[in-house]
PDB file of N, CA and C in Angstrom:
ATOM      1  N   UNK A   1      11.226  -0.961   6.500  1.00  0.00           N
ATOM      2  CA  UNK A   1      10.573   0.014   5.667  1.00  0.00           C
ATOM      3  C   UNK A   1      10.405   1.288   6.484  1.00  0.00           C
ATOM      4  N   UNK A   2      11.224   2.562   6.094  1.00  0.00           N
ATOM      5  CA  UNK A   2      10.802   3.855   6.877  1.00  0.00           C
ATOM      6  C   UNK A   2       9.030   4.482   6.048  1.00  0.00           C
ATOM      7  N   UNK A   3       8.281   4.692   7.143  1.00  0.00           N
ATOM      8  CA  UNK A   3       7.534   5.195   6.539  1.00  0.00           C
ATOM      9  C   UNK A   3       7.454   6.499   6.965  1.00  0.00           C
ATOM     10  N   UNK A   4       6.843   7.199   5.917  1.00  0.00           N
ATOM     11  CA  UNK A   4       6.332   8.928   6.211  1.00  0.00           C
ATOM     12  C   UNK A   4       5.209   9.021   6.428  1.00  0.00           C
ATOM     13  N   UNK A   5       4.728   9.346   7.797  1.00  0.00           N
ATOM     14  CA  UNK A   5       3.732   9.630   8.495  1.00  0.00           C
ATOM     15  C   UNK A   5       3.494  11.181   9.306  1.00  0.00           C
ATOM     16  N   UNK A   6       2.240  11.363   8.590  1.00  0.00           N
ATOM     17  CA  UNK A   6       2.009  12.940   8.729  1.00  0.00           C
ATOM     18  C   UNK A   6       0.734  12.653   9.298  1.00  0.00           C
ATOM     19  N   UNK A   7       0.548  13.797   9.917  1.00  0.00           N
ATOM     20  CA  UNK A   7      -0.578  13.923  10.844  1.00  0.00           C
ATOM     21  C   UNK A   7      -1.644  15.402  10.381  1.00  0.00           C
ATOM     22  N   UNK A   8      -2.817  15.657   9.961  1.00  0.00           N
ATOM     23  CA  UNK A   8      -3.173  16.543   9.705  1.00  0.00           C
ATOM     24  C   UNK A   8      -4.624  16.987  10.562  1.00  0.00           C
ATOM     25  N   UNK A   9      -4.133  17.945  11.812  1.00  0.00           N
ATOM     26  CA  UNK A   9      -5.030  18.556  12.317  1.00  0.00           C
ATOM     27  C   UNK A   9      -5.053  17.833  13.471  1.00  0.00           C
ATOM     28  N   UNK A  10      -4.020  17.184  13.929  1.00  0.00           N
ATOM     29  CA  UNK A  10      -3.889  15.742  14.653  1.00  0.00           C
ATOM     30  C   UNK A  10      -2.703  15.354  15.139  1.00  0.00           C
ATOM     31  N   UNK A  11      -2.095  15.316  16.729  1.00  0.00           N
ATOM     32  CA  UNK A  11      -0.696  14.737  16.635  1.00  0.00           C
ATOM     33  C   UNK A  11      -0.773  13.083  16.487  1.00  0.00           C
ATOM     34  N   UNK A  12       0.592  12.852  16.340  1.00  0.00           N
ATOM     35  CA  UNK A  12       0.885  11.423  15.966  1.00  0.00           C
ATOM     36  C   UNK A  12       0.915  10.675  16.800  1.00  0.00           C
ATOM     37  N   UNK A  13       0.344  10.040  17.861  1.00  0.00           N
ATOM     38  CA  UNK A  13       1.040   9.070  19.037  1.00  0.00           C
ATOM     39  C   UNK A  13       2.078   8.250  18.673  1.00  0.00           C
ATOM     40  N   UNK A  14       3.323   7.393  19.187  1.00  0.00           N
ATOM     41  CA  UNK A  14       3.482   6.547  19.454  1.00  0.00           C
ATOM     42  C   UNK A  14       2.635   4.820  19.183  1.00  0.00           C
ATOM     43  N   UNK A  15       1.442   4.884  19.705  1.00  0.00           N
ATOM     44  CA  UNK A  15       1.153   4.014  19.511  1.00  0.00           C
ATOM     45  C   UNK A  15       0.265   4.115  18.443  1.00  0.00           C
ATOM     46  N   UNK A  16      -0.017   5.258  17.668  1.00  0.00           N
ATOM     47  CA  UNK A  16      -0.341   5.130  16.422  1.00  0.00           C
ATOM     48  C   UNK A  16       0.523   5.094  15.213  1.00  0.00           C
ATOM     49  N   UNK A  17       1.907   5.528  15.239  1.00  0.00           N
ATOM     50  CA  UNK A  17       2.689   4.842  14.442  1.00  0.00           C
ATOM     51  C   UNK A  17       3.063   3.497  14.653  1.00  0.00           C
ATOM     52  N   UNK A  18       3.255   2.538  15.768  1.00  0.00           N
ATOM     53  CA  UNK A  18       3.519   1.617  15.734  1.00  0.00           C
ATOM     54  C   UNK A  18       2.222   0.869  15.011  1.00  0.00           C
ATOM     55  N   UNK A  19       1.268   1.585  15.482  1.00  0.00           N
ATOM     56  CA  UNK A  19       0.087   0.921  14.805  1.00  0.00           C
ATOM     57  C   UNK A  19       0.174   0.629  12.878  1.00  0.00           C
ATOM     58  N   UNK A  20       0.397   1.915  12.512  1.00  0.00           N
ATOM     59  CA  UNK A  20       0.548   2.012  11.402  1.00  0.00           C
ATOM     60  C   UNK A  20       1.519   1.296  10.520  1.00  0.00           C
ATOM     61  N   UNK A  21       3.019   1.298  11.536  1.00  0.00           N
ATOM     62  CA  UNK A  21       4.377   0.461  10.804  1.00  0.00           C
ATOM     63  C   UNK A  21       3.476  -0.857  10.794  1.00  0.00           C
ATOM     64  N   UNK A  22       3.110  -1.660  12.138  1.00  0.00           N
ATOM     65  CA  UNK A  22       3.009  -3.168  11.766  1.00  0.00           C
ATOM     66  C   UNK A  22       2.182  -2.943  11.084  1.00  0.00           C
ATOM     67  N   UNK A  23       0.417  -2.286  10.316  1.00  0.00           N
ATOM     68  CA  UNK A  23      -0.008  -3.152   9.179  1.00  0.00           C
ATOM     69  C   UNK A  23       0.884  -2.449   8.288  1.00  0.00           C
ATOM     70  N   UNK A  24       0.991  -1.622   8.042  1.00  0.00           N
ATOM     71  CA  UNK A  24       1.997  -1.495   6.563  1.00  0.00           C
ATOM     72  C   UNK A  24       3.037  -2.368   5.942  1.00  0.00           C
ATOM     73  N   UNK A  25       3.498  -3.249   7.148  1.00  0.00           N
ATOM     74  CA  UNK A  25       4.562  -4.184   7.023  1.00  0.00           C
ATOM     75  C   UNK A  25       3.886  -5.519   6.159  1.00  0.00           C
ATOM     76  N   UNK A  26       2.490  -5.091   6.349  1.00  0.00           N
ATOM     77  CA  UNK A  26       2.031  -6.505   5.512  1.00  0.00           C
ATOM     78  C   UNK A  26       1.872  -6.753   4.047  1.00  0.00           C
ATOM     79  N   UNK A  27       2.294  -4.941   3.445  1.00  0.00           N
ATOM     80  CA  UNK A  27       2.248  -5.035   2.231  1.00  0.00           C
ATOM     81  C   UNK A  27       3.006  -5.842   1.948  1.00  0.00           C
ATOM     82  N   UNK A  28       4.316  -5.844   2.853  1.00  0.00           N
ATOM     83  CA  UNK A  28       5.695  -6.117   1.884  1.00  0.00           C
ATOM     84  C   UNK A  28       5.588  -7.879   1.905  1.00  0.00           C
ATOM     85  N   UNK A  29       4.337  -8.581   2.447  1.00  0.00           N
ATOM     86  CA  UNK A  29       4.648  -9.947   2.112  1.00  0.00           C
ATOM     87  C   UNK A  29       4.077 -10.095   0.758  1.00  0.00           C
ATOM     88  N   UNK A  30       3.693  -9.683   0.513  1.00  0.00           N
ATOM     89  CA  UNK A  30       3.392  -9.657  -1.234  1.00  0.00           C
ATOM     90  C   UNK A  30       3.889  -9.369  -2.374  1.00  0.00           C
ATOM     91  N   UNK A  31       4.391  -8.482  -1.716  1.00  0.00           N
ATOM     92  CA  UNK A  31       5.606  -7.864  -2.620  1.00  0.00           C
ATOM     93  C   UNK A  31       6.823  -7.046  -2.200  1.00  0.00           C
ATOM     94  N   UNK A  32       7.850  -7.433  -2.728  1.00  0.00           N
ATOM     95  CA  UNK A  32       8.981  -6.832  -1.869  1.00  0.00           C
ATOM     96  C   UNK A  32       9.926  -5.645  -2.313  1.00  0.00           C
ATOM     97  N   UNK A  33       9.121  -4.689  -3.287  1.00  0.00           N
ATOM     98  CA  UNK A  33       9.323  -3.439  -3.391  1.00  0.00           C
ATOM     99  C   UNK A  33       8.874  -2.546  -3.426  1.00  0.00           C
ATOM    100  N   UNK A  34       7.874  -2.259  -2.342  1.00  0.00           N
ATOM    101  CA  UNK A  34       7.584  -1.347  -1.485  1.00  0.00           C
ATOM    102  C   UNK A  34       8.455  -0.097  -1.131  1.00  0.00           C
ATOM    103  N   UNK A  35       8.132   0.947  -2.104  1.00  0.00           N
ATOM    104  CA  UNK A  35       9.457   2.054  -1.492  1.00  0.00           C
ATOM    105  C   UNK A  35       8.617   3.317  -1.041  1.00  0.00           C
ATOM    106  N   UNK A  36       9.302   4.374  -0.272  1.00  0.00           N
ATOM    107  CA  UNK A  36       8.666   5.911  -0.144  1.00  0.00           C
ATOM    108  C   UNK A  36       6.990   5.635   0.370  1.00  0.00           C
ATOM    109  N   UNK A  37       6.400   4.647   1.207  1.00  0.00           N
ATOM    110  CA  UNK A  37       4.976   4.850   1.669  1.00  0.00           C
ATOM    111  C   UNK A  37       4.945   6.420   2.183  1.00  0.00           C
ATOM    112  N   UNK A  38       3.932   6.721   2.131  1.00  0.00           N
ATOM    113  CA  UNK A  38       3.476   8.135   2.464  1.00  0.00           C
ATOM    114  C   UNK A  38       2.037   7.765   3.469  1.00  0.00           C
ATOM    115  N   UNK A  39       2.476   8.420   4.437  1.00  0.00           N
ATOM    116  CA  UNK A  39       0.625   8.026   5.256  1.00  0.00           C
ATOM    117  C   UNK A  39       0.022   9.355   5.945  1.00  0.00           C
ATOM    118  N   UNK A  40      -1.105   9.669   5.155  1.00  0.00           N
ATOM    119  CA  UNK A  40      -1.643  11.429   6.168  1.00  0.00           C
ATOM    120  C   UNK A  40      -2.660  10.573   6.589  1.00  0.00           C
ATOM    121  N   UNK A  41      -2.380  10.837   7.841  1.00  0.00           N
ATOM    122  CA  UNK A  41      -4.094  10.602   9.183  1.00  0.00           C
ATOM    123  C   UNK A  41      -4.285  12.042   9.410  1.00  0.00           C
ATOM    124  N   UNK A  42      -5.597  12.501   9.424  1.00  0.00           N
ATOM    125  CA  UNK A  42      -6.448  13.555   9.338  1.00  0.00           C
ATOM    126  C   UNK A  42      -7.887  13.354  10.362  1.00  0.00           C
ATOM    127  N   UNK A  43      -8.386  14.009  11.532  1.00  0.00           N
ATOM    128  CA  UNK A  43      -9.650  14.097  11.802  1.00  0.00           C
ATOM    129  C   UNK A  43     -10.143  15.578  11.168  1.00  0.00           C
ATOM    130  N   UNK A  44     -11.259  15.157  11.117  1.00  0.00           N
ATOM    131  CA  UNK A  44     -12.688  16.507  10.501  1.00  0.00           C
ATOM    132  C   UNK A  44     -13.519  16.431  11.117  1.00  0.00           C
ATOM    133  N   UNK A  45     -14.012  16.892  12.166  1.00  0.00           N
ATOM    134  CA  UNK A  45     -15.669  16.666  13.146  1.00  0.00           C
ATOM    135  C   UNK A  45     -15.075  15.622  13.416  1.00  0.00           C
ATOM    136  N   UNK A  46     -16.030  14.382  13.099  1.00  0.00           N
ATOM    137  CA  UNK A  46     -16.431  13.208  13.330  1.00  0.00           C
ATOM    138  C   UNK A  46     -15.772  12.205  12.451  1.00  0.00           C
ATOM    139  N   UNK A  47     -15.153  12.726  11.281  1.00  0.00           N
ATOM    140  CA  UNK A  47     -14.798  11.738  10.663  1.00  0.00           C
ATOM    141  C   UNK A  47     -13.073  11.217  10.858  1.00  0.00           C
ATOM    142  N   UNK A  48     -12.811   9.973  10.447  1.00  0.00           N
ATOM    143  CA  UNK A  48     -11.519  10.110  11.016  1.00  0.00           C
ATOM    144  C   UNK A  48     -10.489   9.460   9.361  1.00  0.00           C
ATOM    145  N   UNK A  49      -9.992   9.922   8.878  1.00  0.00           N
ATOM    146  CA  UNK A  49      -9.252   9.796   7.352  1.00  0.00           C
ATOM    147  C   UNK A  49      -7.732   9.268   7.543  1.00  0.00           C
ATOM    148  N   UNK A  50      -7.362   8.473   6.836  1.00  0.00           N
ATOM    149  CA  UNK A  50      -6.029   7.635   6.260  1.00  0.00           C
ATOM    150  C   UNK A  50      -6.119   7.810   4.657  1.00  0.00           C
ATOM    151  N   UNK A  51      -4.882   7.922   4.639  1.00  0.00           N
ATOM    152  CA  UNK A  51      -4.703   7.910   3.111  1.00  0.00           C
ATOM    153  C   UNK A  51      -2.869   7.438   2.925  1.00  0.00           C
ATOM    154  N   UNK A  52      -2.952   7.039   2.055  1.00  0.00           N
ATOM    155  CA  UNK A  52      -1.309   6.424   1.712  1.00  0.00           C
ATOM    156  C   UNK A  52      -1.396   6.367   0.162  1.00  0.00           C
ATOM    157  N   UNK A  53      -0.002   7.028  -0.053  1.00  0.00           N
ATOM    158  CA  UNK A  53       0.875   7.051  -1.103  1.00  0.00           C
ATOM    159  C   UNK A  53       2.204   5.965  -1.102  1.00  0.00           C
ATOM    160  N   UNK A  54       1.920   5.006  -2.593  1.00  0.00           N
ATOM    161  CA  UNK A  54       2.995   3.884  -1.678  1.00  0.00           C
ATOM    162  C   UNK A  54       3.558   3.698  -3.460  1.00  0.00           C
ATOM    163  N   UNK A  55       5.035   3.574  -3.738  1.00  0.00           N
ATOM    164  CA  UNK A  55       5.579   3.446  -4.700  1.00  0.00           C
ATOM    165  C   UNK A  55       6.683   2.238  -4.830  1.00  0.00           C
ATOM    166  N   UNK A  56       5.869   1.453  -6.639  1.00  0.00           N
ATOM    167  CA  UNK A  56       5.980   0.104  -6.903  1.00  0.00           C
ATOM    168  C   UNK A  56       7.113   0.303  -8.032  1.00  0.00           C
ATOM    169  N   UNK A  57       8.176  -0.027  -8.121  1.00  0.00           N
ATOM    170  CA  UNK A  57       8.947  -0.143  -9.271  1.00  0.00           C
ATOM    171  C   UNK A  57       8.621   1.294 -10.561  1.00  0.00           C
ATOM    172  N   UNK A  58       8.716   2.366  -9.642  1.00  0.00           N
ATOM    173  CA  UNK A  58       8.024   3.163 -10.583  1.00  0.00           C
ATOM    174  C   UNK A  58       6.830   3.753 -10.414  1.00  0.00           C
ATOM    175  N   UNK A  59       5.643   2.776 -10.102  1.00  0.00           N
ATOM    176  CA  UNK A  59       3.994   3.055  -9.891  1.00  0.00           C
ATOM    177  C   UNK A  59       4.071   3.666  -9.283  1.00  0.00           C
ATOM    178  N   UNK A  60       2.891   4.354  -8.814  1.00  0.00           N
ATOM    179  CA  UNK A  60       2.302   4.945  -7.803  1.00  0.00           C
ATOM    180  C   UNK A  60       0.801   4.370  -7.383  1.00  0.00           C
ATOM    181  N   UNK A  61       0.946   3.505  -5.989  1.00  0.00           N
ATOM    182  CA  UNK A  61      -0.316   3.673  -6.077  1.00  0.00           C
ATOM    183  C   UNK A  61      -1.172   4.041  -4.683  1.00  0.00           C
ATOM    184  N   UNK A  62      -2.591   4.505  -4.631  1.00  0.00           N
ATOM    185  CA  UNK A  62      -2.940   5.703  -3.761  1.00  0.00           C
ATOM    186  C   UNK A  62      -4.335   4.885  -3.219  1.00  0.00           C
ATOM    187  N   UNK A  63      -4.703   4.903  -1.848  1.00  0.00           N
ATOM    188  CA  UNK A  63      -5.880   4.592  -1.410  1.00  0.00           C
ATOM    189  C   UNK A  63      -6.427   5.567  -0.202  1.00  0.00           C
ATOM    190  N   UNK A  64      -7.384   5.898   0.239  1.00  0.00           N
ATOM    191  CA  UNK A  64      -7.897   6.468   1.346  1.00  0.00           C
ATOM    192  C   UNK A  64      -8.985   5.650   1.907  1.00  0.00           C
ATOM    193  N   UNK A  65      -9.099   6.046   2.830  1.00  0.00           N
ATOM    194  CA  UNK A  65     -10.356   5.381   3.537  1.00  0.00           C
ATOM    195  C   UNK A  65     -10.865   6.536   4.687  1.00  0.00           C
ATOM    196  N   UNK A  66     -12.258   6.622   5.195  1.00  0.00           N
ATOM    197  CA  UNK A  66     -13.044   7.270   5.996  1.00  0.00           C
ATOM    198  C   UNK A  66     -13.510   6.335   7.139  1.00  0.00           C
ATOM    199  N   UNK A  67     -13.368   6.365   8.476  1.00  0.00           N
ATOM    200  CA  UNK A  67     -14.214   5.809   8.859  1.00  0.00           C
ATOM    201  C   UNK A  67     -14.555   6.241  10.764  1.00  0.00           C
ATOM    202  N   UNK A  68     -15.146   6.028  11.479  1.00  0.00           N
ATOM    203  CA  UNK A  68     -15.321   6.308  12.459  1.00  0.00           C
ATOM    204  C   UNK A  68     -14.502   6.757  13.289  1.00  0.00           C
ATOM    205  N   UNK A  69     -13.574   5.345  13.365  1.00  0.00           N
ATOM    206  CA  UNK A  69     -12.386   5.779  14.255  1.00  0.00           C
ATOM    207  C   UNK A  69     -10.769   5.724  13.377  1.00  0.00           C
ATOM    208  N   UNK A  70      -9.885   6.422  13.892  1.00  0.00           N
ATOM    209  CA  UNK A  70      -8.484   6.329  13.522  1.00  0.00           C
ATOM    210  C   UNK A  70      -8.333   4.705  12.788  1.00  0.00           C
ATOM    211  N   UNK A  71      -8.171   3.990  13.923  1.00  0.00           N
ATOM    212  CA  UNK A  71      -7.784   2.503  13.783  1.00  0.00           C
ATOM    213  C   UNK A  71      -8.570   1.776  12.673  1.00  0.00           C
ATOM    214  N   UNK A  72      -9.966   1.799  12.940  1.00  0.00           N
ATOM    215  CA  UNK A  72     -10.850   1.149  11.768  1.00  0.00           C
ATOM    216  C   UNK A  72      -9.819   1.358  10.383  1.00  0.00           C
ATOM    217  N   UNK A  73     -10.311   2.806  10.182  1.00  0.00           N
ATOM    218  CA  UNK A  73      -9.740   4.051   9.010  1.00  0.00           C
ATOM    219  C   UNK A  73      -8.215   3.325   8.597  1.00  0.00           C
ATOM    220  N   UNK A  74      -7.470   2.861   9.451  1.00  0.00           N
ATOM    221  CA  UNK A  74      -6.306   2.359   8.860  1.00  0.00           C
ATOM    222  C   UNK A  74      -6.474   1.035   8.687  1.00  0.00           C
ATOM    223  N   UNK A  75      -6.752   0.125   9.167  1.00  0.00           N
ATOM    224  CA  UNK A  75      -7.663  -1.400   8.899  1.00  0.00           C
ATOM    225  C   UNK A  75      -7.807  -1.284   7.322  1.00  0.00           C
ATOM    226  N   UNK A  76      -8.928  -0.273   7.005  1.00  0.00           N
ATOM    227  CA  UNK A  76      -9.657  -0.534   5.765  1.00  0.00           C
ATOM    228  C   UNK A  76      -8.961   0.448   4.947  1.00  0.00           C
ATOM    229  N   UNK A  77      -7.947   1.311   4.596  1.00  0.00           N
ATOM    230  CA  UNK A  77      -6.823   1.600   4.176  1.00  0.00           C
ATOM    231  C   UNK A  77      -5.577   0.669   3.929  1.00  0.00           C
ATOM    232  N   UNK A  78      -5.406  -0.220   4.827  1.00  0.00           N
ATOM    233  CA  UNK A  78      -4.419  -1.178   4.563  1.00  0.00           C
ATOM    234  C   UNK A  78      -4.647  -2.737   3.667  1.00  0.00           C
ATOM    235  N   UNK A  79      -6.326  -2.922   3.726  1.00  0.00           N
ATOM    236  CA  UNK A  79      -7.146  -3.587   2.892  1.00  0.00           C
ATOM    237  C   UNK A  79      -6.753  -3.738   1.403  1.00  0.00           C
ATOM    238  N   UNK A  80      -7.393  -2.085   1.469  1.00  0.00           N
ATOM    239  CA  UNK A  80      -7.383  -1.306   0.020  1.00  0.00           C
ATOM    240  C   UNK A  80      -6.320  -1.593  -0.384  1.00  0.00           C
ATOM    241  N   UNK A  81      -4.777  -1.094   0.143  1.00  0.00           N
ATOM    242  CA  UNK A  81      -3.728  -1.174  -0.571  1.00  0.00           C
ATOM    243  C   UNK A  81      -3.123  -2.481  -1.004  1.00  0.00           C
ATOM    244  N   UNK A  82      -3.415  -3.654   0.143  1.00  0.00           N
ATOM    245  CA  UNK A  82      -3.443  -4.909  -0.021  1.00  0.00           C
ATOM    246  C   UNK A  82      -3.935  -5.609  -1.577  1.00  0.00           C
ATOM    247  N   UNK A  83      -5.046  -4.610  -1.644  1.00  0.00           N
ATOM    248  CA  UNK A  83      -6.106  -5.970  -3.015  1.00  0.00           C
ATOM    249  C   UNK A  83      -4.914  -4.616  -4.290  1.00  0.00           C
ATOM    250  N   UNK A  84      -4.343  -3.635  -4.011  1.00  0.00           N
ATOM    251  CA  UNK A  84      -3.754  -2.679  -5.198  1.00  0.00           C
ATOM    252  C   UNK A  84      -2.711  -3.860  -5.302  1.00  0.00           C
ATOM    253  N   UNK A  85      -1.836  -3.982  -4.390  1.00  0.00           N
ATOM    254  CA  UNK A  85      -0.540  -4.682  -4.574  1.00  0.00           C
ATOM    255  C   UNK A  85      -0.478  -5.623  -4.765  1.00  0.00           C
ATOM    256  N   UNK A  86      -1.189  -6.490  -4.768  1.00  0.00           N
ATOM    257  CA  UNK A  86      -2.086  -7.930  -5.409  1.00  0.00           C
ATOM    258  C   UNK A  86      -2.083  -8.133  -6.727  1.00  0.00           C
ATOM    259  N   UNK A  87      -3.142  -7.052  -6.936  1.00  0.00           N
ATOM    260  CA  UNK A  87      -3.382  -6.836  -8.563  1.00  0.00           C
ATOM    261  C   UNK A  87      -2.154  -6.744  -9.572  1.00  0.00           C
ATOM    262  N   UNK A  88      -1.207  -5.576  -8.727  1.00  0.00           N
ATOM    263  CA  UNK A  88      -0.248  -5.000  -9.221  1.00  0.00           C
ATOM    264  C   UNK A  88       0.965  -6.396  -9.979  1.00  0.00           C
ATOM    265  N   UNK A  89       0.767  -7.093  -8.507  1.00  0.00           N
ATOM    266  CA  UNK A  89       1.618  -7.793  -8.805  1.00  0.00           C
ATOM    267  C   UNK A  89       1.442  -9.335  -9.981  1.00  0.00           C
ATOM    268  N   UNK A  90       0.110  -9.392  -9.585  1.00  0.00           N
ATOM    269  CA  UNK A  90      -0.252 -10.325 -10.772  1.00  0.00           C
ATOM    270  C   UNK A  90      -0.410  -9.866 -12.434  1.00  0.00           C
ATOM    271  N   UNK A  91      -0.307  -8.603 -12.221  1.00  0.00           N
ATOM    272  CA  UNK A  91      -0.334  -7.811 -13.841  1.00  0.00           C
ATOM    273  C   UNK A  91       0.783  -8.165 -14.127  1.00  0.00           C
ATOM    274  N   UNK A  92       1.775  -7.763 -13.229  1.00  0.00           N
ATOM    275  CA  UNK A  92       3.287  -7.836 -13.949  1.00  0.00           C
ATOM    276  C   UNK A  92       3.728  -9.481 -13.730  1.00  0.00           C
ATOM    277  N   UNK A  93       3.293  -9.936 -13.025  1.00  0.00           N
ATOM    278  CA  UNK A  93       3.762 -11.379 -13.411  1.00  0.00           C
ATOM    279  C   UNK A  93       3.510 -11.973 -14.863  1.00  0.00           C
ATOM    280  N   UNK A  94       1.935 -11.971 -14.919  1.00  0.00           N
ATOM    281  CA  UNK A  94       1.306 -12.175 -16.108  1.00  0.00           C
ATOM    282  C   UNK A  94       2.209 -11.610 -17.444  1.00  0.00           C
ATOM    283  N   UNK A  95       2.273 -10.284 -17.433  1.00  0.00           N
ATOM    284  CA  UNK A  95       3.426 -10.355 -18.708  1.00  0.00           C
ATOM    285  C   UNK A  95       4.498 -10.652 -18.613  1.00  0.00           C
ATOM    286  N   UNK A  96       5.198 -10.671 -17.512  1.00  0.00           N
ATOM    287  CA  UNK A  96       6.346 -11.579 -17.991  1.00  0.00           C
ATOM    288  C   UNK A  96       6.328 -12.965 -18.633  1.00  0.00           C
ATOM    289  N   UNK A  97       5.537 -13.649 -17.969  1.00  0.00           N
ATOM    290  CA  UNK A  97       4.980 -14.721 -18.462  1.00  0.00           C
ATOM    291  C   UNK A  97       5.235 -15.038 -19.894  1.00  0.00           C
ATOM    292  N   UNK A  98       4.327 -14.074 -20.261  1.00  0.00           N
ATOM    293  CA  UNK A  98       3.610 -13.835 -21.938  1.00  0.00           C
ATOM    294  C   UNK A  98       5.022 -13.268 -22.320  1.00  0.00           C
ATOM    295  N   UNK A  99       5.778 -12.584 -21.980  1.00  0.00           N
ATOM    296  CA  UNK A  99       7.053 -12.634 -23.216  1.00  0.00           C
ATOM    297  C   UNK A  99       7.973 -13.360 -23.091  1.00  0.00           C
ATOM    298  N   UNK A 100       7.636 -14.229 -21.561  1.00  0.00           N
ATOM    299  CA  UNK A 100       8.871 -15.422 -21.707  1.00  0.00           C
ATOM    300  C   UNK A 100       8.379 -17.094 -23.046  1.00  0.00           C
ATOM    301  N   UNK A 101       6.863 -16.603 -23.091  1.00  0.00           N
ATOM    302  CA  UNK A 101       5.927 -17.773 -24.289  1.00  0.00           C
ATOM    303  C   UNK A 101       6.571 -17.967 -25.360  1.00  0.00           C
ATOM    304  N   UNK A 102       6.770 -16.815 -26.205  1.00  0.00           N
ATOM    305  CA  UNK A 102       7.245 -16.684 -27.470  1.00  0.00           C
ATOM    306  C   UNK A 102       8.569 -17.078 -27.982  1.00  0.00           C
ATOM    307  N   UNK A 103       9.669 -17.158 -26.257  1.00  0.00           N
ATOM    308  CA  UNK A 103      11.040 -17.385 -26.346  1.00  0.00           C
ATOM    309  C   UNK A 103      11.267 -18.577 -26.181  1.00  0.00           C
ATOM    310  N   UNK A 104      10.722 -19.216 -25.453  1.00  0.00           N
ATOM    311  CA  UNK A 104      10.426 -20.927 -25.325  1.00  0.00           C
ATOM    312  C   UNK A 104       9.901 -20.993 -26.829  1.00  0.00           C
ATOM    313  N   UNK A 105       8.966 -20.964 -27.498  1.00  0.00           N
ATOM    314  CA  UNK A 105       8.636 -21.431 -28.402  1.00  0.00           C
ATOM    315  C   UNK A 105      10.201 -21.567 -29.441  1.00  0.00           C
ATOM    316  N   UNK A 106      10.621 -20.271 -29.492  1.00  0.00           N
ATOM    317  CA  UNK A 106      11.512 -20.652 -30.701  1.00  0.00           C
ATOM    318  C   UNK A 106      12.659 -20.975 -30.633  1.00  0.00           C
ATOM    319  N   UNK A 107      13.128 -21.725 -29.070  1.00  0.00           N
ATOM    320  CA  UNK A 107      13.970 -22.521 -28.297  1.00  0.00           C
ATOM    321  C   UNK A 107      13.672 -23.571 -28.902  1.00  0.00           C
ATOM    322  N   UNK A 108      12.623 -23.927 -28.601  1.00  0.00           N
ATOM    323  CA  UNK A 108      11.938 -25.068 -29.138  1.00  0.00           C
ATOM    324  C   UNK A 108      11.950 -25.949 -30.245  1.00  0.00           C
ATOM    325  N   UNK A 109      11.410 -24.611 -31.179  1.00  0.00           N
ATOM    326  CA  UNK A 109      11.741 -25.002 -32.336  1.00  0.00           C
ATOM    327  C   UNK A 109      13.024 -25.187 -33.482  1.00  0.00           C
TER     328      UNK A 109
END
C-alpha cells in the first residue's frame, strides 16, 4: 500500500513514516481494498494532530485524532479508522447477504 503522507508545520522522519506504514497496514487485514490513504500529521503549540483520508470501493472515509504526542495521535487515529472499516465492511456484507435471500428462495421454489 503506497501511502500519502504530508507533514504540516512539521518534517516527516523516517521513523515516523515507517511508523505510520506498519499501523496503516492493519487496515488492510480487514479489508482488502484499501486504496489512495491520505495521512496529514500537523503540530500546533502543544497539540499534536493525525488525520487520514482512506478510500473504500468508492467511499470515502475520514478520521482525525488530537493527542499529546505524534505517536499516541496515530495509535488513536488508526483505532478510529479500524472500528470505520469494520463497520464498512459489515454493511456491505450484510446486503449482499439480503439480495442473495430472495434468489435462493426462488431457486428453491
Amino acid at each position: 500500500m503506497h501511502i500519502n503522507l504530508t507533514g504540516h508545520h512539521m518534517d516527516i522522519t523516517d521513523s515516523l513514516r515507517d511508523y505510520v506504514t506498519e499501523k496503516m497496514l492493519r487496515l488492510e487485514r480487514h479489508f482488502d481494498h484499501v486504496t489512495k490513504p491520505h495521512v496529514i500529521l500537523s503540530v500546533e503549540k502543544q497539540r499534536h494532530r493525525a488525520e487520514a483520508t482512506i478510500q473504500l470501493n468508492g467511499s470515502q472515509i475520514f478520521a482525525d485524532s488530537t493527542q499529546e504526542t505524534m505517536y499516541a495521535a496515530i495509535d488513536a487515529l488508526v483505532d478510529k479508522l479500524d472500528r470505520q472499516v469494520k463497520k464498512y465492511k459489515e454493511k456491505h456484507t450484510e446486503e449482499r447477504h439480503r439480495a442473495e435471500k430472495p434468489a435462493r428462495a426462488a431457486i428453491e421454489e
